[in-house]
C-alpha atoms as a PDB file:
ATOM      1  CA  UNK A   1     105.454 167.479 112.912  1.00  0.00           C
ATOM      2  CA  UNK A   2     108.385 169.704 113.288  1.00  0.00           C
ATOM      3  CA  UNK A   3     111.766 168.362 112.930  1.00  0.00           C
ATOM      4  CA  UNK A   4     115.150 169.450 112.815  1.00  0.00           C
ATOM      5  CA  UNK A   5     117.199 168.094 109.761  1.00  0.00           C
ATOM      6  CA  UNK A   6     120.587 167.206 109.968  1.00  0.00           C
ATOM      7  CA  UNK A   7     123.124 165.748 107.400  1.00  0.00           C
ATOM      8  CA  UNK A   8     123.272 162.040 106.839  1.00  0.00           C
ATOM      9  CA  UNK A   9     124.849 160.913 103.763  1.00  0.00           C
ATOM     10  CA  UNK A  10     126.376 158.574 106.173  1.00  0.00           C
ATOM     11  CA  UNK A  11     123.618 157.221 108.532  1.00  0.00           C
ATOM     12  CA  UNK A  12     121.500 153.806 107.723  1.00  0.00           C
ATOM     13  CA  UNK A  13     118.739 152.609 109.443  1.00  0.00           C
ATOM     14  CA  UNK A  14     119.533 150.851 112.910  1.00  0.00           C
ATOM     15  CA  UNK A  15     119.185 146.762 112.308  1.00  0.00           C
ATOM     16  CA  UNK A  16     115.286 145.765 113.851  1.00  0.00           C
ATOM     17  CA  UNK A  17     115.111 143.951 116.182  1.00  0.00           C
ATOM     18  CA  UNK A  18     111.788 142.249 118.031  1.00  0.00           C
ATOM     19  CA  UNK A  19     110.840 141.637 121.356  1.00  0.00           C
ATOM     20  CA  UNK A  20     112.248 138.443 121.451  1.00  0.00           C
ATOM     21  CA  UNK A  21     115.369 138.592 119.530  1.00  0.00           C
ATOM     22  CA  UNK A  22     118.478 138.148 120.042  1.00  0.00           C
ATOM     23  CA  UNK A  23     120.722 141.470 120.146  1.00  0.00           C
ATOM     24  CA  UNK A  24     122.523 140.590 116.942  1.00  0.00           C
ATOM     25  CA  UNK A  25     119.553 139.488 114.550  1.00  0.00           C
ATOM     26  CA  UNK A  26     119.271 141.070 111.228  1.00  0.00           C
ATOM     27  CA  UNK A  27     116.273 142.938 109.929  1.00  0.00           C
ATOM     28  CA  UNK A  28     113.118 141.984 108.748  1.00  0.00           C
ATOM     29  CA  UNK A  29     110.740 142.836 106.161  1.00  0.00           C
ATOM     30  CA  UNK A  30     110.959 146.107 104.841  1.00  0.00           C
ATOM     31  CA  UNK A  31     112.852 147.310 107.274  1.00  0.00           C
ATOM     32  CA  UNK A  32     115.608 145.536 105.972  1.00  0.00           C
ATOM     33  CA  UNK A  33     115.466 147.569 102.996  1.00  0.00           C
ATOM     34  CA  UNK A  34     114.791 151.209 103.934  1.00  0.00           C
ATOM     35  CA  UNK A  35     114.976 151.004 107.647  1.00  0.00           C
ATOM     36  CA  UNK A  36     111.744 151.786 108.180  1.00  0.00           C
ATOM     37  CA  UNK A  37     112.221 155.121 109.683  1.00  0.00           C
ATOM     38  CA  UNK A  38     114.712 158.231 108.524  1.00  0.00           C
ATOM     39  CA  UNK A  39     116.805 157.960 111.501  1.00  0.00           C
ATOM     40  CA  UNK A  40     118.541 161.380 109.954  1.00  0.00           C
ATOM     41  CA  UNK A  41     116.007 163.512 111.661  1.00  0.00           C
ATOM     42  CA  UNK A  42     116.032 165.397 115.159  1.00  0.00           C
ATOM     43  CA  UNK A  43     112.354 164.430 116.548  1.00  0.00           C
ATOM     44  CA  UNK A  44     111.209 167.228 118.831  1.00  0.00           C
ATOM     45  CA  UNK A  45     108.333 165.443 120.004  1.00  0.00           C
ATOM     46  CA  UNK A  46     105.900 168.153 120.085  1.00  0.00           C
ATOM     47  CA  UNK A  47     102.733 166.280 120.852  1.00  0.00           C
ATOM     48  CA  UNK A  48     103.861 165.656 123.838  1.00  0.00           C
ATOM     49  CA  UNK A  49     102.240 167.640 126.096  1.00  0.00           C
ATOM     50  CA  UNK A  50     103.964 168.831 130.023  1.00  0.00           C
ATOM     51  CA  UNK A  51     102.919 166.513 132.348  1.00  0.00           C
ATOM     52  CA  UNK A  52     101.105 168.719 135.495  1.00  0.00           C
ATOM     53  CA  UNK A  53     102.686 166.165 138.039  1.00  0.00           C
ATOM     54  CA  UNK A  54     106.129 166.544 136.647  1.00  0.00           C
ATOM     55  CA  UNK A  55     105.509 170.380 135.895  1.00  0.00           C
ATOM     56  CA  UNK A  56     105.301 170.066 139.759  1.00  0.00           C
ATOM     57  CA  UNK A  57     108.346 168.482 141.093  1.00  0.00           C
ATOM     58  CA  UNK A  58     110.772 170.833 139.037  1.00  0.00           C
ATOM     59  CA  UNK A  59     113.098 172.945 141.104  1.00  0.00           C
ATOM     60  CA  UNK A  60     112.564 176.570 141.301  1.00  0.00           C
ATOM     61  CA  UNK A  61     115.182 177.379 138.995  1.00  0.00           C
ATOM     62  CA  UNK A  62     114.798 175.094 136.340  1.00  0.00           C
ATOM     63  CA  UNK A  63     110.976 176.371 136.412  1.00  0.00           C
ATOM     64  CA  UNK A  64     112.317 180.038 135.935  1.00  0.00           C
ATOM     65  CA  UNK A  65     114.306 179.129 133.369  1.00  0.00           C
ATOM     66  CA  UNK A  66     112.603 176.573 131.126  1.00  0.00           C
ATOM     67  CA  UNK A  67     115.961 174.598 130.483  1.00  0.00           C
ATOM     68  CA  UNK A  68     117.574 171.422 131.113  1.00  0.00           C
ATOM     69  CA  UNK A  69     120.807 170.229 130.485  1.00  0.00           C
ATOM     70  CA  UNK A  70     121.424 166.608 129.180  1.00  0.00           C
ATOM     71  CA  UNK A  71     125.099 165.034 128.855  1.00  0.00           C
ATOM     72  CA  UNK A  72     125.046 161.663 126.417  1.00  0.00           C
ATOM     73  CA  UNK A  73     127.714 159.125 125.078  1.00  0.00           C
ATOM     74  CA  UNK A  74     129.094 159.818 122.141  1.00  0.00           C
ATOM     75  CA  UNK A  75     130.503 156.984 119.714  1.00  0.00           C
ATOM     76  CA  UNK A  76     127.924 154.027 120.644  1.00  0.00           C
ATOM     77  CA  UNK A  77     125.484 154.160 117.876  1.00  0.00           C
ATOM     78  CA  UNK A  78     122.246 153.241 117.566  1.00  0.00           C
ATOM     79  CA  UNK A  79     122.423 154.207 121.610  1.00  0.00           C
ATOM     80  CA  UNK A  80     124.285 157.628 121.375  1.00  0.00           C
ATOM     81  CA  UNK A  81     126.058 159.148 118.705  1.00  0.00           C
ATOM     82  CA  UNK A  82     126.527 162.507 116.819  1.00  0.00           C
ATOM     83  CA  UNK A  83     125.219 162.946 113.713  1.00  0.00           C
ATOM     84  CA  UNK A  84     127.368 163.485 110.605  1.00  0.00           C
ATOM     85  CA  UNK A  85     127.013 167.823 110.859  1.00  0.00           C
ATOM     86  CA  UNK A  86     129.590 167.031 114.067  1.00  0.00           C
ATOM     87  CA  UNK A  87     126.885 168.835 116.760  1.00  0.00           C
ATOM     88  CA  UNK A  88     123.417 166.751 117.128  1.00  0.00           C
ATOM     89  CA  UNK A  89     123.199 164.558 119.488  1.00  0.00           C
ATOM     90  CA  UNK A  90     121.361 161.240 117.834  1.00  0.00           C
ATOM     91  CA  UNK A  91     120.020 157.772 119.140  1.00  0.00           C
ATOM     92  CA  UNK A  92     118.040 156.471 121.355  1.00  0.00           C
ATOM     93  CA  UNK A  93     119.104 158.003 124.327  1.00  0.00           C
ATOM     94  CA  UNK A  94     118.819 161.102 122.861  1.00  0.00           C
ATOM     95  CA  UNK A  95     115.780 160.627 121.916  1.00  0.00           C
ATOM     96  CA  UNK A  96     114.444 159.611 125.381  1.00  0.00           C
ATOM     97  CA  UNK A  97     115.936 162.647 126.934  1.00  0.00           C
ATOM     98  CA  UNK A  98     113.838 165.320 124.391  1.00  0.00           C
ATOM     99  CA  UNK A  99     110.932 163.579 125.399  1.00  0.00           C
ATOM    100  CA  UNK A 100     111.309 163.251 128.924  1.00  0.00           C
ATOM    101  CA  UNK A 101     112.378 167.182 128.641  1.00  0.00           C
ATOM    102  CA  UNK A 102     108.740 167.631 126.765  1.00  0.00           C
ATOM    103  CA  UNK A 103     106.720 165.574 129.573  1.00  0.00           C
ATOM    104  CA  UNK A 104     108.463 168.216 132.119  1.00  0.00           C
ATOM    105  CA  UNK A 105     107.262 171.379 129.898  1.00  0.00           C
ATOM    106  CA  UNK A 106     111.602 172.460 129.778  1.00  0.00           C
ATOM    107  CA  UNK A 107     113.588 172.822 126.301  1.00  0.00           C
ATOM    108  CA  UNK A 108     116.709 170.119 126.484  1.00  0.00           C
ATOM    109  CA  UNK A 109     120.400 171.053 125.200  1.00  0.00           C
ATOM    110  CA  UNK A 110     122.176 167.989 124.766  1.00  0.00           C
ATOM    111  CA  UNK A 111     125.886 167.396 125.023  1.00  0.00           C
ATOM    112  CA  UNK A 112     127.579 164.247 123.654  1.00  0.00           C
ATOM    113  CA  UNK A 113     130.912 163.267 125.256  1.00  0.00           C
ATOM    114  CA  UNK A 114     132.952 160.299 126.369  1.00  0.00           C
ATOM    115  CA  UNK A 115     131.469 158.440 129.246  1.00  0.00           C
ATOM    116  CA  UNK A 116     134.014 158.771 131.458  1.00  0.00           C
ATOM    117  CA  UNK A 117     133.868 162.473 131.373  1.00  0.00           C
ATOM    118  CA  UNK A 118     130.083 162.467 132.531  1.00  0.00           C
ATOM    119  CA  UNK A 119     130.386 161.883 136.333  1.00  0.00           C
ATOM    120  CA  UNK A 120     132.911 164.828 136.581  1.00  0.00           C
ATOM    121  CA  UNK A 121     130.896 166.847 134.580  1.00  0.00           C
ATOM    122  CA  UNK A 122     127.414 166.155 136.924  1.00  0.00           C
ATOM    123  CA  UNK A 123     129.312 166.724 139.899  1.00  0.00           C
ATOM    124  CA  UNK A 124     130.999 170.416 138.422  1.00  0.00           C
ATOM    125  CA  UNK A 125     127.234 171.179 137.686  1.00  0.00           C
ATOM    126  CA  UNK A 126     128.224 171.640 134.026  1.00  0.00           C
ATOM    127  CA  UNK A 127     125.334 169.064 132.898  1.00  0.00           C
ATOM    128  CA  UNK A 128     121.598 168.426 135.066  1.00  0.00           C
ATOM    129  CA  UNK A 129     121.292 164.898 133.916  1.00  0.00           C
ATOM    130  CA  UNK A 130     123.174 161.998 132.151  1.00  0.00           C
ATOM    131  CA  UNK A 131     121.133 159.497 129.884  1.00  0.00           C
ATOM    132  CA  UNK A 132     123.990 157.331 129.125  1.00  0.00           C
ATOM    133  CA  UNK A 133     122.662 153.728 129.599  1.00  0.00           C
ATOM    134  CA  UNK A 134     124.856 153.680 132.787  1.00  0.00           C
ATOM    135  CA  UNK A 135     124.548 150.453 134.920  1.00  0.00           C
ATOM    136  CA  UNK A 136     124.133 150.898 138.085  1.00  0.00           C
ATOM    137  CA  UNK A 137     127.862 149.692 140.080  1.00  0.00           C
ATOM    138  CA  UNK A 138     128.558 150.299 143.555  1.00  0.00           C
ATOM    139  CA  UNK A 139     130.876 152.951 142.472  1.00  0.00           C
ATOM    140  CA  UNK A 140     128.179 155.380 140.949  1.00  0.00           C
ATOM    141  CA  UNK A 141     125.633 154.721 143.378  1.00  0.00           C
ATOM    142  CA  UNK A 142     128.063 156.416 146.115  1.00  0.00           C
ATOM    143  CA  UNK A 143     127.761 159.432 143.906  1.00  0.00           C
ATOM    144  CA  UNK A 144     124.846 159.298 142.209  1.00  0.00           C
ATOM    145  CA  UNK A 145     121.520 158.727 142.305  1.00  0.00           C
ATOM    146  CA  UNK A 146     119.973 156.811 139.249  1.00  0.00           C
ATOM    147  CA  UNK A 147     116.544 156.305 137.671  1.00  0.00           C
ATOM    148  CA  UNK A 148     116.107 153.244 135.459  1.00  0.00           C
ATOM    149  CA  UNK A 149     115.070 153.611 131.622  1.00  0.00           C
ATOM    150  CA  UNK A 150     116.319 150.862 129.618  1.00  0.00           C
ATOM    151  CA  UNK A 151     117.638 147.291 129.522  1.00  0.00           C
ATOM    152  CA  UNK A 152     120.611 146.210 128.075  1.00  0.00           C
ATOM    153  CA  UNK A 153     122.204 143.155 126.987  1.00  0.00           C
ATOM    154  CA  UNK A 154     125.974 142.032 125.480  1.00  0.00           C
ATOM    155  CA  UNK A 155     127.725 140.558 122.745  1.00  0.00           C
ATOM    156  CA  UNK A 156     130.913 139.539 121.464  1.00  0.00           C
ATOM    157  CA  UNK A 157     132.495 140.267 118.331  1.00  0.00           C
ATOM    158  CA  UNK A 158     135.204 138.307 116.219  1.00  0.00           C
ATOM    159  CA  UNK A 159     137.005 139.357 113.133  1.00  0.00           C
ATOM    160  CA  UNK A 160     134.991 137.653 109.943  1.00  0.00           C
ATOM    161  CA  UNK A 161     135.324 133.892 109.920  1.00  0.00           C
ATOM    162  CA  UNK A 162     135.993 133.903 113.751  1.00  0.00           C
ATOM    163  CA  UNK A 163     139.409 131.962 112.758  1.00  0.00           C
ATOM    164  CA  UNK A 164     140.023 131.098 116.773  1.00  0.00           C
ATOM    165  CA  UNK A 165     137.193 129.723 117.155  1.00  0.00           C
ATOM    166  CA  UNK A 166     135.877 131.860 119.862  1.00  0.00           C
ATOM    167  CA  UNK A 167     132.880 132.228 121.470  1.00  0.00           C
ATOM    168  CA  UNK A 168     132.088 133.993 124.636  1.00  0.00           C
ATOM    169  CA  UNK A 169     133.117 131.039 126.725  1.00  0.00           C
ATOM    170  CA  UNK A 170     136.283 130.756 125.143  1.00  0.00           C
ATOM    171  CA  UNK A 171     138.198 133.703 125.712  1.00  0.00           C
ATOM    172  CA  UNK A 172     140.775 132.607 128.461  1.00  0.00           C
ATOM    173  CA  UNK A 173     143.745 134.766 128.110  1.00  0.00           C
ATOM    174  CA  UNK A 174     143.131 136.599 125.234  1.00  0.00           C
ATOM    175  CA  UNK A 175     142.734 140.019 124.705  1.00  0.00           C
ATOM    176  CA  UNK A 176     138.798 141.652 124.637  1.00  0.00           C
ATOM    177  CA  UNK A 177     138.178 145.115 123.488  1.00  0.00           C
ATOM    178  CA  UNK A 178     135.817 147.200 125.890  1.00  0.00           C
ATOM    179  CA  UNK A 179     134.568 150.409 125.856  1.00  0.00           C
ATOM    180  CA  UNK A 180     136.182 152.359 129.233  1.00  0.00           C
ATOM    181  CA  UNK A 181     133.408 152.430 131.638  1.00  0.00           C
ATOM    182  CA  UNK A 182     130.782 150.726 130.137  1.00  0.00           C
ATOM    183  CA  UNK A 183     128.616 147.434 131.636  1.00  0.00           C
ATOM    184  CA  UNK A 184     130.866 145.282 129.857  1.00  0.00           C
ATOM    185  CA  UNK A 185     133.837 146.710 131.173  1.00  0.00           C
ATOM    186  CA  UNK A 186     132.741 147.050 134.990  1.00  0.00           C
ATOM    187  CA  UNK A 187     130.639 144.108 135.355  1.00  0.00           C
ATOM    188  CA  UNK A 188     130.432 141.900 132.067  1.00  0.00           C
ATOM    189  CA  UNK A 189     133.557 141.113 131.613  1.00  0.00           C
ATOM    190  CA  UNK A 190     135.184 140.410 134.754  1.00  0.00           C
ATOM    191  CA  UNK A 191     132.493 138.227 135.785  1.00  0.00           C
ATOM    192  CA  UNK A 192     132.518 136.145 132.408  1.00  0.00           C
ATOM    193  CA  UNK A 193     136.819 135.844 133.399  1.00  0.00           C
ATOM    194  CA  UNK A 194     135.939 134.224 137.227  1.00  0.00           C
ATOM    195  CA  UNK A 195     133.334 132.355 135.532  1.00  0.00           C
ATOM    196  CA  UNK A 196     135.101 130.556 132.663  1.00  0.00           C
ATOM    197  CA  UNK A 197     138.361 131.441 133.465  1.00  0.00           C
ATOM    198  CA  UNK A 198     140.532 131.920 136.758  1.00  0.00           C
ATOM    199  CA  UNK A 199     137.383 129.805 138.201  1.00  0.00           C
ATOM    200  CA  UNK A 200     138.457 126.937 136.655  1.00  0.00           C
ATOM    201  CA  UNK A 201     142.167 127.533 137.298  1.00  0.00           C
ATOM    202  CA  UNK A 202     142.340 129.534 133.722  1.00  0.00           C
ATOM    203  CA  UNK A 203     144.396 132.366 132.650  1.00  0.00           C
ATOM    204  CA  UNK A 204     142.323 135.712 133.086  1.00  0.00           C
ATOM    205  CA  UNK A 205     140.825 137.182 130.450  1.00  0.00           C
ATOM    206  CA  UNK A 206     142.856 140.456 129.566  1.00  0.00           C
ATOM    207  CA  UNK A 207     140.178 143.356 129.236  1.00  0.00           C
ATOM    208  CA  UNK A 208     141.711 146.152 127.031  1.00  0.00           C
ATOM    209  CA  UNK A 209     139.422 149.388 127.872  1.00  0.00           C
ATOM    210  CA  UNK A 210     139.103 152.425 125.121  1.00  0.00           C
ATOM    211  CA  UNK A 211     137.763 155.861 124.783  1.00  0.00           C
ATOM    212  CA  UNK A 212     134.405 154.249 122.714  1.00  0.00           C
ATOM    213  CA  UNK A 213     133.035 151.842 120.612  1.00  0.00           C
ATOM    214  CA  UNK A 214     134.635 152.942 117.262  1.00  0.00           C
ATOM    215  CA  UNK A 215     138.046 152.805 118.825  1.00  0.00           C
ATOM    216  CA  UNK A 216     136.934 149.135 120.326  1.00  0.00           C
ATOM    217  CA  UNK A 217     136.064 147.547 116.741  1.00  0.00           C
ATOM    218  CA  UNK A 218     138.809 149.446 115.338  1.00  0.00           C
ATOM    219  CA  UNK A 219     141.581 147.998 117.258  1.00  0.00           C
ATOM    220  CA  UNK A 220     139.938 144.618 116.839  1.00  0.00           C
ATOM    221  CA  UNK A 221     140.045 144.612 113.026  1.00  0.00           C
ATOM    222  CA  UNK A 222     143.639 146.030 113.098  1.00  0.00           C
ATOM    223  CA  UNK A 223     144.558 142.952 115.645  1.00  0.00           C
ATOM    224  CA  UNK A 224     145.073 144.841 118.388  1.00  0.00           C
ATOM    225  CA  UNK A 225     142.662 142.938 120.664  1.00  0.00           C
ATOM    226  CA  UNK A 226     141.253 139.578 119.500  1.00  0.00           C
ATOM    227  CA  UNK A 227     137.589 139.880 120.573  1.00  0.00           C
ATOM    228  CA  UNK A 228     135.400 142.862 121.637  1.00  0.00           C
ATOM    229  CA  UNK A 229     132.453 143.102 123.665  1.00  0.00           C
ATOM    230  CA  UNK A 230     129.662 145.461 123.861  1.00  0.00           C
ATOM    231  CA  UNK A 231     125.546 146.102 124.206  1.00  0.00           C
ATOM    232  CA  UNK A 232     124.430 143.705 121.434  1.00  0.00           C
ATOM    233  CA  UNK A 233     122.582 146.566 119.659  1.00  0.00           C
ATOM    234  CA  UNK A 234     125.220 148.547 119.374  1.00  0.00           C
ATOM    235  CA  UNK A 235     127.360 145.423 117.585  1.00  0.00           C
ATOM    236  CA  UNK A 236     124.646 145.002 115.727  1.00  0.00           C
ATOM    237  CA  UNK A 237     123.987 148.311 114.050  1.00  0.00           C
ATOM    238  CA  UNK A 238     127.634 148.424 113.564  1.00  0.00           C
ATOM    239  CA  UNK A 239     128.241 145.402 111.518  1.00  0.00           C
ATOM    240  CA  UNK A 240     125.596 146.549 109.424  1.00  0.00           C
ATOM    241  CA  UNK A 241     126.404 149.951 108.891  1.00  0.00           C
ATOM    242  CA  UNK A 242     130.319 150.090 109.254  1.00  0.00           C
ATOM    243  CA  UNK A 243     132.838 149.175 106.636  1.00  0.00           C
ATOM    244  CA  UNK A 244     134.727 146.856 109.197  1.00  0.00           C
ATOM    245  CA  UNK A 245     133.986 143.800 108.838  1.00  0.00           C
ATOM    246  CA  UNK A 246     133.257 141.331 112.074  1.00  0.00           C
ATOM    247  CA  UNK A 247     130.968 138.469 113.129  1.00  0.00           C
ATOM    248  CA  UNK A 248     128.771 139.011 116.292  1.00  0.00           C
ATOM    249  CA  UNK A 249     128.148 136.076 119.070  1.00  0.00           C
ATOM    250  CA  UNK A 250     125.698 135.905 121.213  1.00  0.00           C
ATOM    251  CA  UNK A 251     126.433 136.094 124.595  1.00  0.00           C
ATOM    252  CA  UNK A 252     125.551 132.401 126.124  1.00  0.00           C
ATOM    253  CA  UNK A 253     124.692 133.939 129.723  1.00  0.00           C
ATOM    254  CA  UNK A 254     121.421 135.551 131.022  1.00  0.00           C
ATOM    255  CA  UNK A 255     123.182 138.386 132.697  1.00  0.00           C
ATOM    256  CA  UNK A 256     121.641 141.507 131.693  1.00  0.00           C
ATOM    257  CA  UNK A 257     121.519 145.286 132.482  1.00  0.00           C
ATOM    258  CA  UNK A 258     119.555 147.677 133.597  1.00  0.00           C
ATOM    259  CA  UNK A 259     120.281 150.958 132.185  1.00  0.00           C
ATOM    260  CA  UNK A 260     119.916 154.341 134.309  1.00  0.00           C
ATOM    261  CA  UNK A 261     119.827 158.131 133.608  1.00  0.00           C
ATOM    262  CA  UNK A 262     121.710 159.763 136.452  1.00  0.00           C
ATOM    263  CA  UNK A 263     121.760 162.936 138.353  1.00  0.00           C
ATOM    264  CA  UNK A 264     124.611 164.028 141.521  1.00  0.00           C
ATOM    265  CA  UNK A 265     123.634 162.100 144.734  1.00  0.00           C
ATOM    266  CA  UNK A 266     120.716 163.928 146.566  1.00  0.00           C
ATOM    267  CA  UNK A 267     119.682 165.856 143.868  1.00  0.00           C
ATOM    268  CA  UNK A 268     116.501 167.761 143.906  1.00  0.00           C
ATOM    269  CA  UNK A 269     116.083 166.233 140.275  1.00  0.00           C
ATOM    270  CA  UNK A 270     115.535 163.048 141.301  1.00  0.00           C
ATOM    271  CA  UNK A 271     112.234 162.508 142.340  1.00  0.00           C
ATOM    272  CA  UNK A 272     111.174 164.790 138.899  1.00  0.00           C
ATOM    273  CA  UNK A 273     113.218 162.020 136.955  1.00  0.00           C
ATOM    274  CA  UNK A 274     111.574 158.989 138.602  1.00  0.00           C
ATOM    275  CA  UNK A 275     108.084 160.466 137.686  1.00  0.00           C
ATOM    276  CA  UNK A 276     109.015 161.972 134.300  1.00  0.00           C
ATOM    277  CA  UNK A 277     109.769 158.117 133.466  1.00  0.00           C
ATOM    278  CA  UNK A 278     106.947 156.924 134.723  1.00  0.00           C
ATOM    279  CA  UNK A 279     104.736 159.316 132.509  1.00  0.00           C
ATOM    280  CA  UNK A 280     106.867 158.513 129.538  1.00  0.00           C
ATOM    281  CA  UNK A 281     106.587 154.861 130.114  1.00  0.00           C
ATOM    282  CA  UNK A 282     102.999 155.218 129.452  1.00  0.00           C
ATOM    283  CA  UNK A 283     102.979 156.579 126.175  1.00  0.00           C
ATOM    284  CA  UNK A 284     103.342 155.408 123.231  1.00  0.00           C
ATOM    285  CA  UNK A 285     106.371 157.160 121.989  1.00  0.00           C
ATOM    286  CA  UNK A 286     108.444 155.478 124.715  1.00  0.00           C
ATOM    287  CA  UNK A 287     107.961 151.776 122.452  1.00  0.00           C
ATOM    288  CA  UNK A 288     108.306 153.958 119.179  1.00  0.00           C
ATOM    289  CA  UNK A 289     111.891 155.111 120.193  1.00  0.00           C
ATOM    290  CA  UNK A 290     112.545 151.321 120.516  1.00  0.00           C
ATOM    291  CA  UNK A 291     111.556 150.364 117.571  1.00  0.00           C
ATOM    292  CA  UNK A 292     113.049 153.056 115.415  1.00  0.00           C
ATOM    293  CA  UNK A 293     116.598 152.591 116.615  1.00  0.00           C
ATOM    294  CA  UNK A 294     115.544 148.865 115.965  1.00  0.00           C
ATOM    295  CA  UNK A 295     116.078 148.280 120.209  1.00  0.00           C
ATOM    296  CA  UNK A 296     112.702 146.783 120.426  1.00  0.00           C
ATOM    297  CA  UNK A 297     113.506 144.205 122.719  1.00  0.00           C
ATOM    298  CA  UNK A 298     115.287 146.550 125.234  1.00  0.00           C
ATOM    299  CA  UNK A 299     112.509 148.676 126.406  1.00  0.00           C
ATOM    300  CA  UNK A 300     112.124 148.837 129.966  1.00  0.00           C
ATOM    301  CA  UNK A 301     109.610 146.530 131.620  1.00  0.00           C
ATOM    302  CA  UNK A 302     107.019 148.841 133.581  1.00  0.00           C
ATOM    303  CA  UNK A 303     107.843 146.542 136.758  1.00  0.00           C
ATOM    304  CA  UNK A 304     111.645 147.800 136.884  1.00  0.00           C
ATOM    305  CA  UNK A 305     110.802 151.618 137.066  1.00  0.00           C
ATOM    306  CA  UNK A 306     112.000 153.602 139.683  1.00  0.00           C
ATOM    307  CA  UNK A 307     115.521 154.212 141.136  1.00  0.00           C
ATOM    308  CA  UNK A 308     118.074 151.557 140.804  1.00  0.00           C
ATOM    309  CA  UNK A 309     119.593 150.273 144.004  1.00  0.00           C
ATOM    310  CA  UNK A 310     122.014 148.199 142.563  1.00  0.00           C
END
């Protein structure tokens, strides 16, 4: 199999997780010892072949051209990342757009940048897609039109020892660390406030939004914020791979995510997506992904394909 190696003196191998896991429990077997995969390679996917239904639905110029271009997070790891050679795009999302680009027979360039750079940059034209794990808010759905391809879930993390006693029903007036524009900061969080907080005649939780993830745990272990929340996998592979040091909670609620690539509102792409999904769903490389970026639990249910309506 062809691959593409990149540097990574300073990658591990994502924390696995099962189907029915928690976001935040610790690997198993031998995974826990070599990861189980070399997550430090570029997988092309060559034996997947073009799909002749998808082949179909691509517009005229993108068939001419053979090319599509895929915008991606960067700093939420084992989701979306760059590698350590400061260029490849890595993670799971990464790794689902190369092979949805194989099932449409095009050759993907992908662009990591912050998320809230990606709507500007689909609606300029400078990117065909976004596979950022984007939830799918009133706000986007005015301007875009979204296919689902994941599920997501969140967490909380506390500095080591959680010395307030937190959990994620106890955060009343403190400070929580959120990445700008993600689920947790749109949805999550200001839910989980009304809920346990300025419901019950509490003071508001105080959501402190920044660029990514890395900034997020960053400002948490320097006190800046005393709690952080994000995807559970991404909390996860952190505390096991990052030199800050933090405890993880589970969330105590059953909301969840969907996650959805995206594409400008009335795009021509969007039908191509919605089938390009579908075909990927069915093989087995879509699980695979999972599992290697130890995400097995978050793989999309085949009942929740299709555009997200919100």
């Amino acid at each position: 199999m062809k691959r593409v190696q990149v540097i990574a003196a300073t990658l591990v191998s994502a924390a696995a997780l099962v189907s029915c896991s928690t976001p935040t429990d610790a690997p198993q077997g031998d995974q826990a010892k070599t990861g189980g995969v070399d997550v430090g390679q570029v997988d092309a996917f060559p034996q997947i072949q073009p799909d002749p239904e998808v082949e179909a639905l691509l517009p005229a110029g993108m068939k001419a051209s053979k090319k599509i271009t895929i915008v991606v997070t960067a700093g939420a790891p084992p989701t979306s990342f760059i590698s350590p050679d400061g260029k490849t795009s890595m993670g799971l999302n990464a790794d689902i757009g190369r092979a949805l680009a194989r099932t449409m027979g095009v050759e993907p360039t992908l662009v990591s940048i912050p998320l809230d750079g990606i709507i500007p940059g689909l609606q300029s034209k400078k990117y065909d897609m976004a596979l950022a794990s984007m939830s799918p808010s009133p706000e986007r759905l005015q301007v875009l039109d979204m296919v689902a391809f994941t599920k997501g879930g969140s967490a909380v993390a506390v500095p080591t020892g959680n010395p307030k006693g937190l959990s994620s029903k106890a955060l009343c007036g403190l400070q929580v660390g959120v990445a700008v524009g993600s689920f947790q900061a749109t949805t999550r969080l200001p839910k989980l406030s009304e809920e346990t907080c300025t419901g019950n005649g509490k003071p508001a939780i105080k959501a402190v939004e920044l660029p990514d993830q890395s900034q997020v745990l960053l400002a948490m272990s320097s006190g800046r914020v005393d709690a952080a929340m994000a995807d559970g996998p991404v909390l996860g592979y952190a505390q096991k791979t990052q030199n800050t040091k933090f405890e993880v909670l589970q969330d105590e609620s059953s909301l969840t995510s969907t996650g959805g690539m995206a594409v400008v509102k009335g795009s021509e792409l969007t039908p191509l997506l919605v089938k390009a999904m579908e075909v990927l769903h069915g093989l087995p490389e879509y699980q695979k992904i999972y599992e290697k970026w130890g995400m097995a639990g978050y793989a999309l249910p085949a009942t929740e394909l299709g555009r997200l309506k919100g």
